[in-house]
C-alpha atoms as a PDB file:
ATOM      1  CA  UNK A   1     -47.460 -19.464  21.155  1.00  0.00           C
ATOM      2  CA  UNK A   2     -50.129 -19.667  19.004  1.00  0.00           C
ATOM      3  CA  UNK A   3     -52.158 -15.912  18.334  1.00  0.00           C
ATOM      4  CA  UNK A   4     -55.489 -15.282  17.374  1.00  0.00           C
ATOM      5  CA  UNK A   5     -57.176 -12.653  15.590  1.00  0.00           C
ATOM      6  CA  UNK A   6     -60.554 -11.154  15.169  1.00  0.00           C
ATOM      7  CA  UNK A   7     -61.550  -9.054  12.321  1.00  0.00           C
ATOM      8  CA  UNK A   8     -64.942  -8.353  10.312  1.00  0.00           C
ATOM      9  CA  UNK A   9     -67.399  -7.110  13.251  1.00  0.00           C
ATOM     10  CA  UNK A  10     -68.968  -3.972  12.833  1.00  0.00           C
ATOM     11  CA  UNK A  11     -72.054  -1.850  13.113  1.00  0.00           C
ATOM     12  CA  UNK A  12     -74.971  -4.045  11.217  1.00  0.00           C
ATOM     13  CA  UNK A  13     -78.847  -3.096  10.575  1.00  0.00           C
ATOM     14  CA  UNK A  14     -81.174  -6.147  11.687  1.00  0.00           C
ATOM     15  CA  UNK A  15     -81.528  -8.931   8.326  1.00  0.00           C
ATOM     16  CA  UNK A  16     -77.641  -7.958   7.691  1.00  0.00           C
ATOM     17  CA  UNK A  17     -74.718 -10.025   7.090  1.00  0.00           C
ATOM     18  CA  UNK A  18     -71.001  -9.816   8.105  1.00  0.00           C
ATOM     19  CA  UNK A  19     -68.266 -12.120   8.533  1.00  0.00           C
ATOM     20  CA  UNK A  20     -66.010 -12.673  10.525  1.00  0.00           C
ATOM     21  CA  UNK A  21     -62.263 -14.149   9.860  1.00  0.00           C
ATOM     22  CA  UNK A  22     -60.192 -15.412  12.830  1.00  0.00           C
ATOM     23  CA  UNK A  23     -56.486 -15.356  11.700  1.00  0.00           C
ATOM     24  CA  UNK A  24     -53.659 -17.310  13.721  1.00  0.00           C
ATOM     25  CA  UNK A  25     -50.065 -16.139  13.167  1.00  0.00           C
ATOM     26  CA  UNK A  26     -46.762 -17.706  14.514  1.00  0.00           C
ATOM     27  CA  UNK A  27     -48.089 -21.343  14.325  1.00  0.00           C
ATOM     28  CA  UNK A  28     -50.365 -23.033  11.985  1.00  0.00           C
ATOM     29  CA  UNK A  29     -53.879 -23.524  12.331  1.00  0.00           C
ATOM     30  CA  UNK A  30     -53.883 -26.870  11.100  1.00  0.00           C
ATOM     31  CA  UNK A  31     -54.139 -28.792  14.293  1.00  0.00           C
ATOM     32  CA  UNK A  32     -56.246 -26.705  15.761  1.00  0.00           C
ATOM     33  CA  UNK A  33     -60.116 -27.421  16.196  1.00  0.00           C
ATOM     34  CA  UNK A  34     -61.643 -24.097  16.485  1.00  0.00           C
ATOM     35  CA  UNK A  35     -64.400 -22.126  18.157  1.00  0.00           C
ATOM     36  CA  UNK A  36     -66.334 -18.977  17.890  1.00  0.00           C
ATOM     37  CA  UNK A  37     -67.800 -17.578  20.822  1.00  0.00           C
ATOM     38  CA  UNK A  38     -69.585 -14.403  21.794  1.00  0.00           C
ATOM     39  CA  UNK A  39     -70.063 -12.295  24.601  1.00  0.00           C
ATOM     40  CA  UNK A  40     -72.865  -9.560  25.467  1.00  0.00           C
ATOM     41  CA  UNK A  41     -72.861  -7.032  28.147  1.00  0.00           C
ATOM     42  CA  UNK A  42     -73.749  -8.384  31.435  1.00  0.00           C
ATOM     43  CA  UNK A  43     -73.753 -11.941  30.000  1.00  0.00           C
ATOM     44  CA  UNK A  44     -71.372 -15.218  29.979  1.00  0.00           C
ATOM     45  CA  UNK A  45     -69.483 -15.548  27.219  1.00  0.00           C
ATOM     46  CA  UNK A  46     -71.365 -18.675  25.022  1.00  0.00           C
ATOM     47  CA  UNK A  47     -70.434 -21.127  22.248  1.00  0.00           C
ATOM     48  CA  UNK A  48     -71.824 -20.187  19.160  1.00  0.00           C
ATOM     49  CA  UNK A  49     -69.916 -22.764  16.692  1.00  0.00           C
ATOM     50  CA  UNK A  50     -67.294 -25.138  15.825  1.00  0.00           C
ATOM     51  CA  UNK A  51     -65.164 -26.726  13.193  1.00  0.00           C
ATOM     52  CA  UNK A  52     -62.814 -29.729  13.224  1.00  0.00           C
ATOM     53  CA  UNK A  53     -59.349 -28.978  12.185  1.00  0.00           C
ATOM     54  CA  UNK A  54     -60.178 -30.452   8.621  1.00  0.00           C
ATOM     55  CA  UNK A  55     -63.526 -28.781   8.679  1.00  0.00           C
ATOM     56  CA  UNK A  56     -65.417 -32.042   8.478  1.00  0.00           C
ATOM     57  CA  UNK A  57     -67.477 -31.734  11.700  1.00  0.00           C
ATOM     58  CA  UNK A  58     -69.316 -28.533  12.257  1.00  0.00           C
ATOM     59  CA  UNK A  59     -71.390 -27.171  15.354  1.00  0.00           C
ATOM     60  CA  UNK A  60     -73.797 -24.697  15.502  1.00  0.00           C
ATOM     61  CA  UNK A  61     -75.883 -22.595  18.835  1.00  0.00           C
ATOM     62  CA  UNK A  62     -79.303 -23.163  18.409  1.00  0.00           C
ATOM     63  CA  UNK A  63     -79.883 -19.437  18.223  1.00  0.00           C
ATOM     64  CA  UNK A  64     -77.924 -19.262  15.476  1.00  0.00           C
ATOM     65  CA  UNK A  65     -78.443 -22.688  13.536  1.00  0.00           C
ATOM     66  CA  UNK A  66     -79.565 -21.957   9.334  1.00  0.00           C
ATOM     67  CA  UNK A  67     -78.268 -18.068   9.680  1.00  0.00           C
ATOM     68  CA  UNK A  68     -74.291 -18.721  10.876  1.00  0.00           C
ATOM     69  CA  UNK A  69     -71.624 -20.312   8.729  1.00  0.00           C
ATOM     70  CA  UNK A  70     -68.545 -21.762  10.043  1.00  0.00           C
ATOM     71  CA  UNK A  71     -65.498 -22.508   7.513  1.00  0.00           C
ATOM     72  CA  UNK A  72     -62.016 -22.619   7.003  1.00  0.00           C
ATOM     73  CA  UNK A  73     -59.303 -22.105   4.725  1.00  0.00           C
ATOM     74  CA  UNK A  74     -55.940 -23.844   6.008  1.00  0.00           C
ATOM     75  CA  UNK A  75     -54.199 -22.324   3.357  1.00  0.00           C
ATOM     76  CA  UNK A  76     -54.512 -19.259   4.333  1.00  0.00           C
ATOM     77  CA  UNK A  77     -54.505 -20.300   8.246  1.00  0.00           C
ATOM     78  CA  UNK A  78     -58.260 -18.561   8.741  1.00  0.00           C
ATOM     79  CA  UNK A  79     -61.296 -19.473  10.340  1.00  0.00           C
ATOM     80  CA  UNK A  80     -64.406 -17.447   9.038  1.00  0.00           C
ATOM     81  CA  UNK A  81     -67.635 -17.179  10.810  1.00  0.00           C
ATOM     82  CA  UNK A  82     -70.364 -15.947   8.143  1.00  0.00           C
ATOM     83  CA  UNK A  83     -73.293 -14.069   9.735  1.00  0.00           C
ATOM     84  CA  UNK A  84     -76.445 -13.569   7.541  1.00  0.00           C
ATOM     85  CA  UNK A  85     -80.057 -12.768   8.864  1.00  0.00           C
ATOM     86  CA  UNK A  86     -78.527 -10.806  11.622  1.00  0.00           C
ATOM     87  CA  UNK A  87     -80.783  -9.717  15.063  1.00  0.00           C
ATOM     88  CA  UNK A  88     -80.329  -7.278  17.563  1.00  0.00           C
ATOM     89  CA  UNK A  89     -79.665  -9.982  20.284  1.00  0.00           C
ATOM     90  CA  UNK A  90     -76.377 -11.189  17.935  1.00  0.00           C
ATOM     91  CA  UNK A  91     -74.744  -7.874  19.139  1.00  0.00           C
ATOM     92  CA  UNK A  92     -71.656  -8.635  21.121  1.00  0.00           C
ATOM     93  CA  UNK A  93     -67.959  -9.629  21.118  1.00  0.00           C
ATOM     94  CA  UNK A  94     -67.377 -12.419  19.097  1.00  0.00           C
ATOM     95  CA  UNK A  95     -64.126 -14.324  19.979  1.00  0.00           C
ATOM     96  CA  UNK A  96     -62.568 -17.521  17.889  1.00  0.00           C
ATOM     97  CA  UNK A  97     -60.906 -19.956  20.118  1.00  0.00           C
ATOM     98  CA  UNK A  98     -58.057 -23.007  19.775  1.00  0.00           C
ATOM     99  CA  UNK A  99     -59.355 -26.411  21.071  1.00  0.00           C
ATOM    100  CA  UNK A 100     -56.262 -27.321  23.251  1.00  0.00           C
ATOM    101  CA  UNK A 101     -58.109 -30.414  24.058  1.00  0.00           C
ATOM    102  CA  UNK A 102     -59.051 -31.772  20.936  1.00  0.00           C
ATOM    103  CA  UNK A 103     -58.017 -35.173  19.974  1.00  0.00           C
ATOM    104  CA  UNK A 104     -57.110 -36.179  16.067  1.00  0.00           C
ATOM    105  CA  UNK A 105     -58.501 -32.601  15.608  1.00  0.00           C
ATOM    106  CA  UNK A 106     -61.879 -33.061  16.555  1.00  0.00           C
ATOM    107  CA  UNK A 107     -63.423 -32.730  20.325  1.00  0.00           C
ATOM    108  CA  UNK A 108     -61.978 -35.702  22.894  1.00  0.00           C
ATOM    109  CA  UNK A 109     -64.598 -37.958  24.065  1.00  0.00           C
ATOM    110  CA  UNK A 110     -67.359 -36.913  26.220  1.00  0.00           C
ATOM    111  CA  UNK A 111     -66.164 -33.003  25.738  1.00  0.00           C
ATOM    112  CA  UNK A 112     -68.569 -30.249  24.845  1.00  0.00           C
ATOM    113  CA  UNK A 113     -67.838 -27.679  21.825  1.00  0.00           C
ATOM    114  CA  UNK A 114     -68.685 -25.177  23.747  1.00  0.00           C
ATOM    115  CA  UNK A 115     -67.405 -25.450  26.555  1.00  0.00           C
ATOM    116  CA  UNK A 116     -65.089 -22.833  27.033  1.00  0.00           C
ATOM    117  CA  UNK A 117     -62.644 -24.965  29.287  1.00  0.00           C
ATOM    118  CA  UNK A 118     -61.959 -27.293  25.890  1.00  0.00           C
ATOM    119  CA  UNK A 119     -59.891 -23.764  24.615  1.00  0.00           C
ATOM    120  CA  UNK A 120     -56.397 -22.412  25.317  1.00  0.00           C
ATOM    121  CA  UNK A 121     -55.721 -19.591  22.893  1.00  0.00           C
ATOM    122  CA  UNK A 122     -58.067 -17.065  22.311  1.00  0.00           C
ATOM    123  CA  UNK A 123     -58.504 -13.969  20.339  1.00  0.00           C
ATOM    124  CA  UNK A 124     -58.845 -10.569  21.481  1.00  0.00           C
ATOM    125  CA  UNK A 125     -62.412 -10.150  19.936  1.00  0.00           C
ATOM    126  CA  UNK A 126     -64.131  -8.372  17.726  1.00  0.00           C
ATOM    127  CA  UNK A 127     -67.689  -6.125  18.035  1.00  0.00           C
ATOM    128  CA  UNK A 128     -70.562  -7.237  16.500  1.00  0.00           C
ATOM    129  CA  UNK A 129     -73.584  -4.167  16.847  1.00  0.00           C
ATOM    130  CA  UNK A 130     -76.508  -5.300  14.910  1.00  0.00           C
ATOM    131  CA  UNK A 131     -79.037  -1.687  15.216  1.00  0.00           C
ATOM    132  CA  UNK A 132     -81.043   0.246  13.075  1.00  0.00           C
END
């Protein structure tokens, strides 16, 4: 079964950066389309991007959109979410995601990247804190 993990969060002043690396072991990430979402106290757990399994399609959350980088190195089976300009209201658990849906490694017809029913295998998250 494919396993996910989350590394990189931390404790972050406001205008920081981090990023974030989502690392699959057992199976390869190849196939895989793959998600980051994140998850505040008190608050659904929301999309924040996508990448196609050969990284040619990329989604961002609008909240995020010119200050979050997705990208991935198959090589080295990892998914990295870079986080630059970072707010207070970025603090939460940030989880990477397998599409399980996906079709030629990209989202099936009519799906939704982030939609979290379009995901199977997911990470055990990692804490983002952005404070001064």
């Amino acid at each position: 079964q494919l396993q996910l993990v989350e590394s990189g969060g931390g404790l972050v002043q406001p205008g920081g950066s981090l990023r974030l690396s989502c690392v699959a072991s057992e199976y390869t990430l190849d196939y895989y389309a793959i998600g980051w979402f994140r998850q505040a106290p008190g608050k659904e757990r929301v999309g924040v991007s996508y990448i196609s399994s050969s990284g040619g399609s990329t989604n961002y959350a609008d909240s995020v959109k010119g200050r979050f980088t997705i990208s991935r190195d198959n090589a080295k089976n990892t998914v990295y979410l870079q986080m630059n300009s970072l707010k207070p209201e970025d603090t939460a658990v940030y989880y990477c995601a397998a599409n399980v849906r996906a079709m030629a490694g990209d989202l099936r017809p009519g799906a939704s990247w982030y939609d979290p029913v379009e995901y199977g295998y997911w990470g055990q998250g990692t804490q983002v804190t952005v404070s001064s």
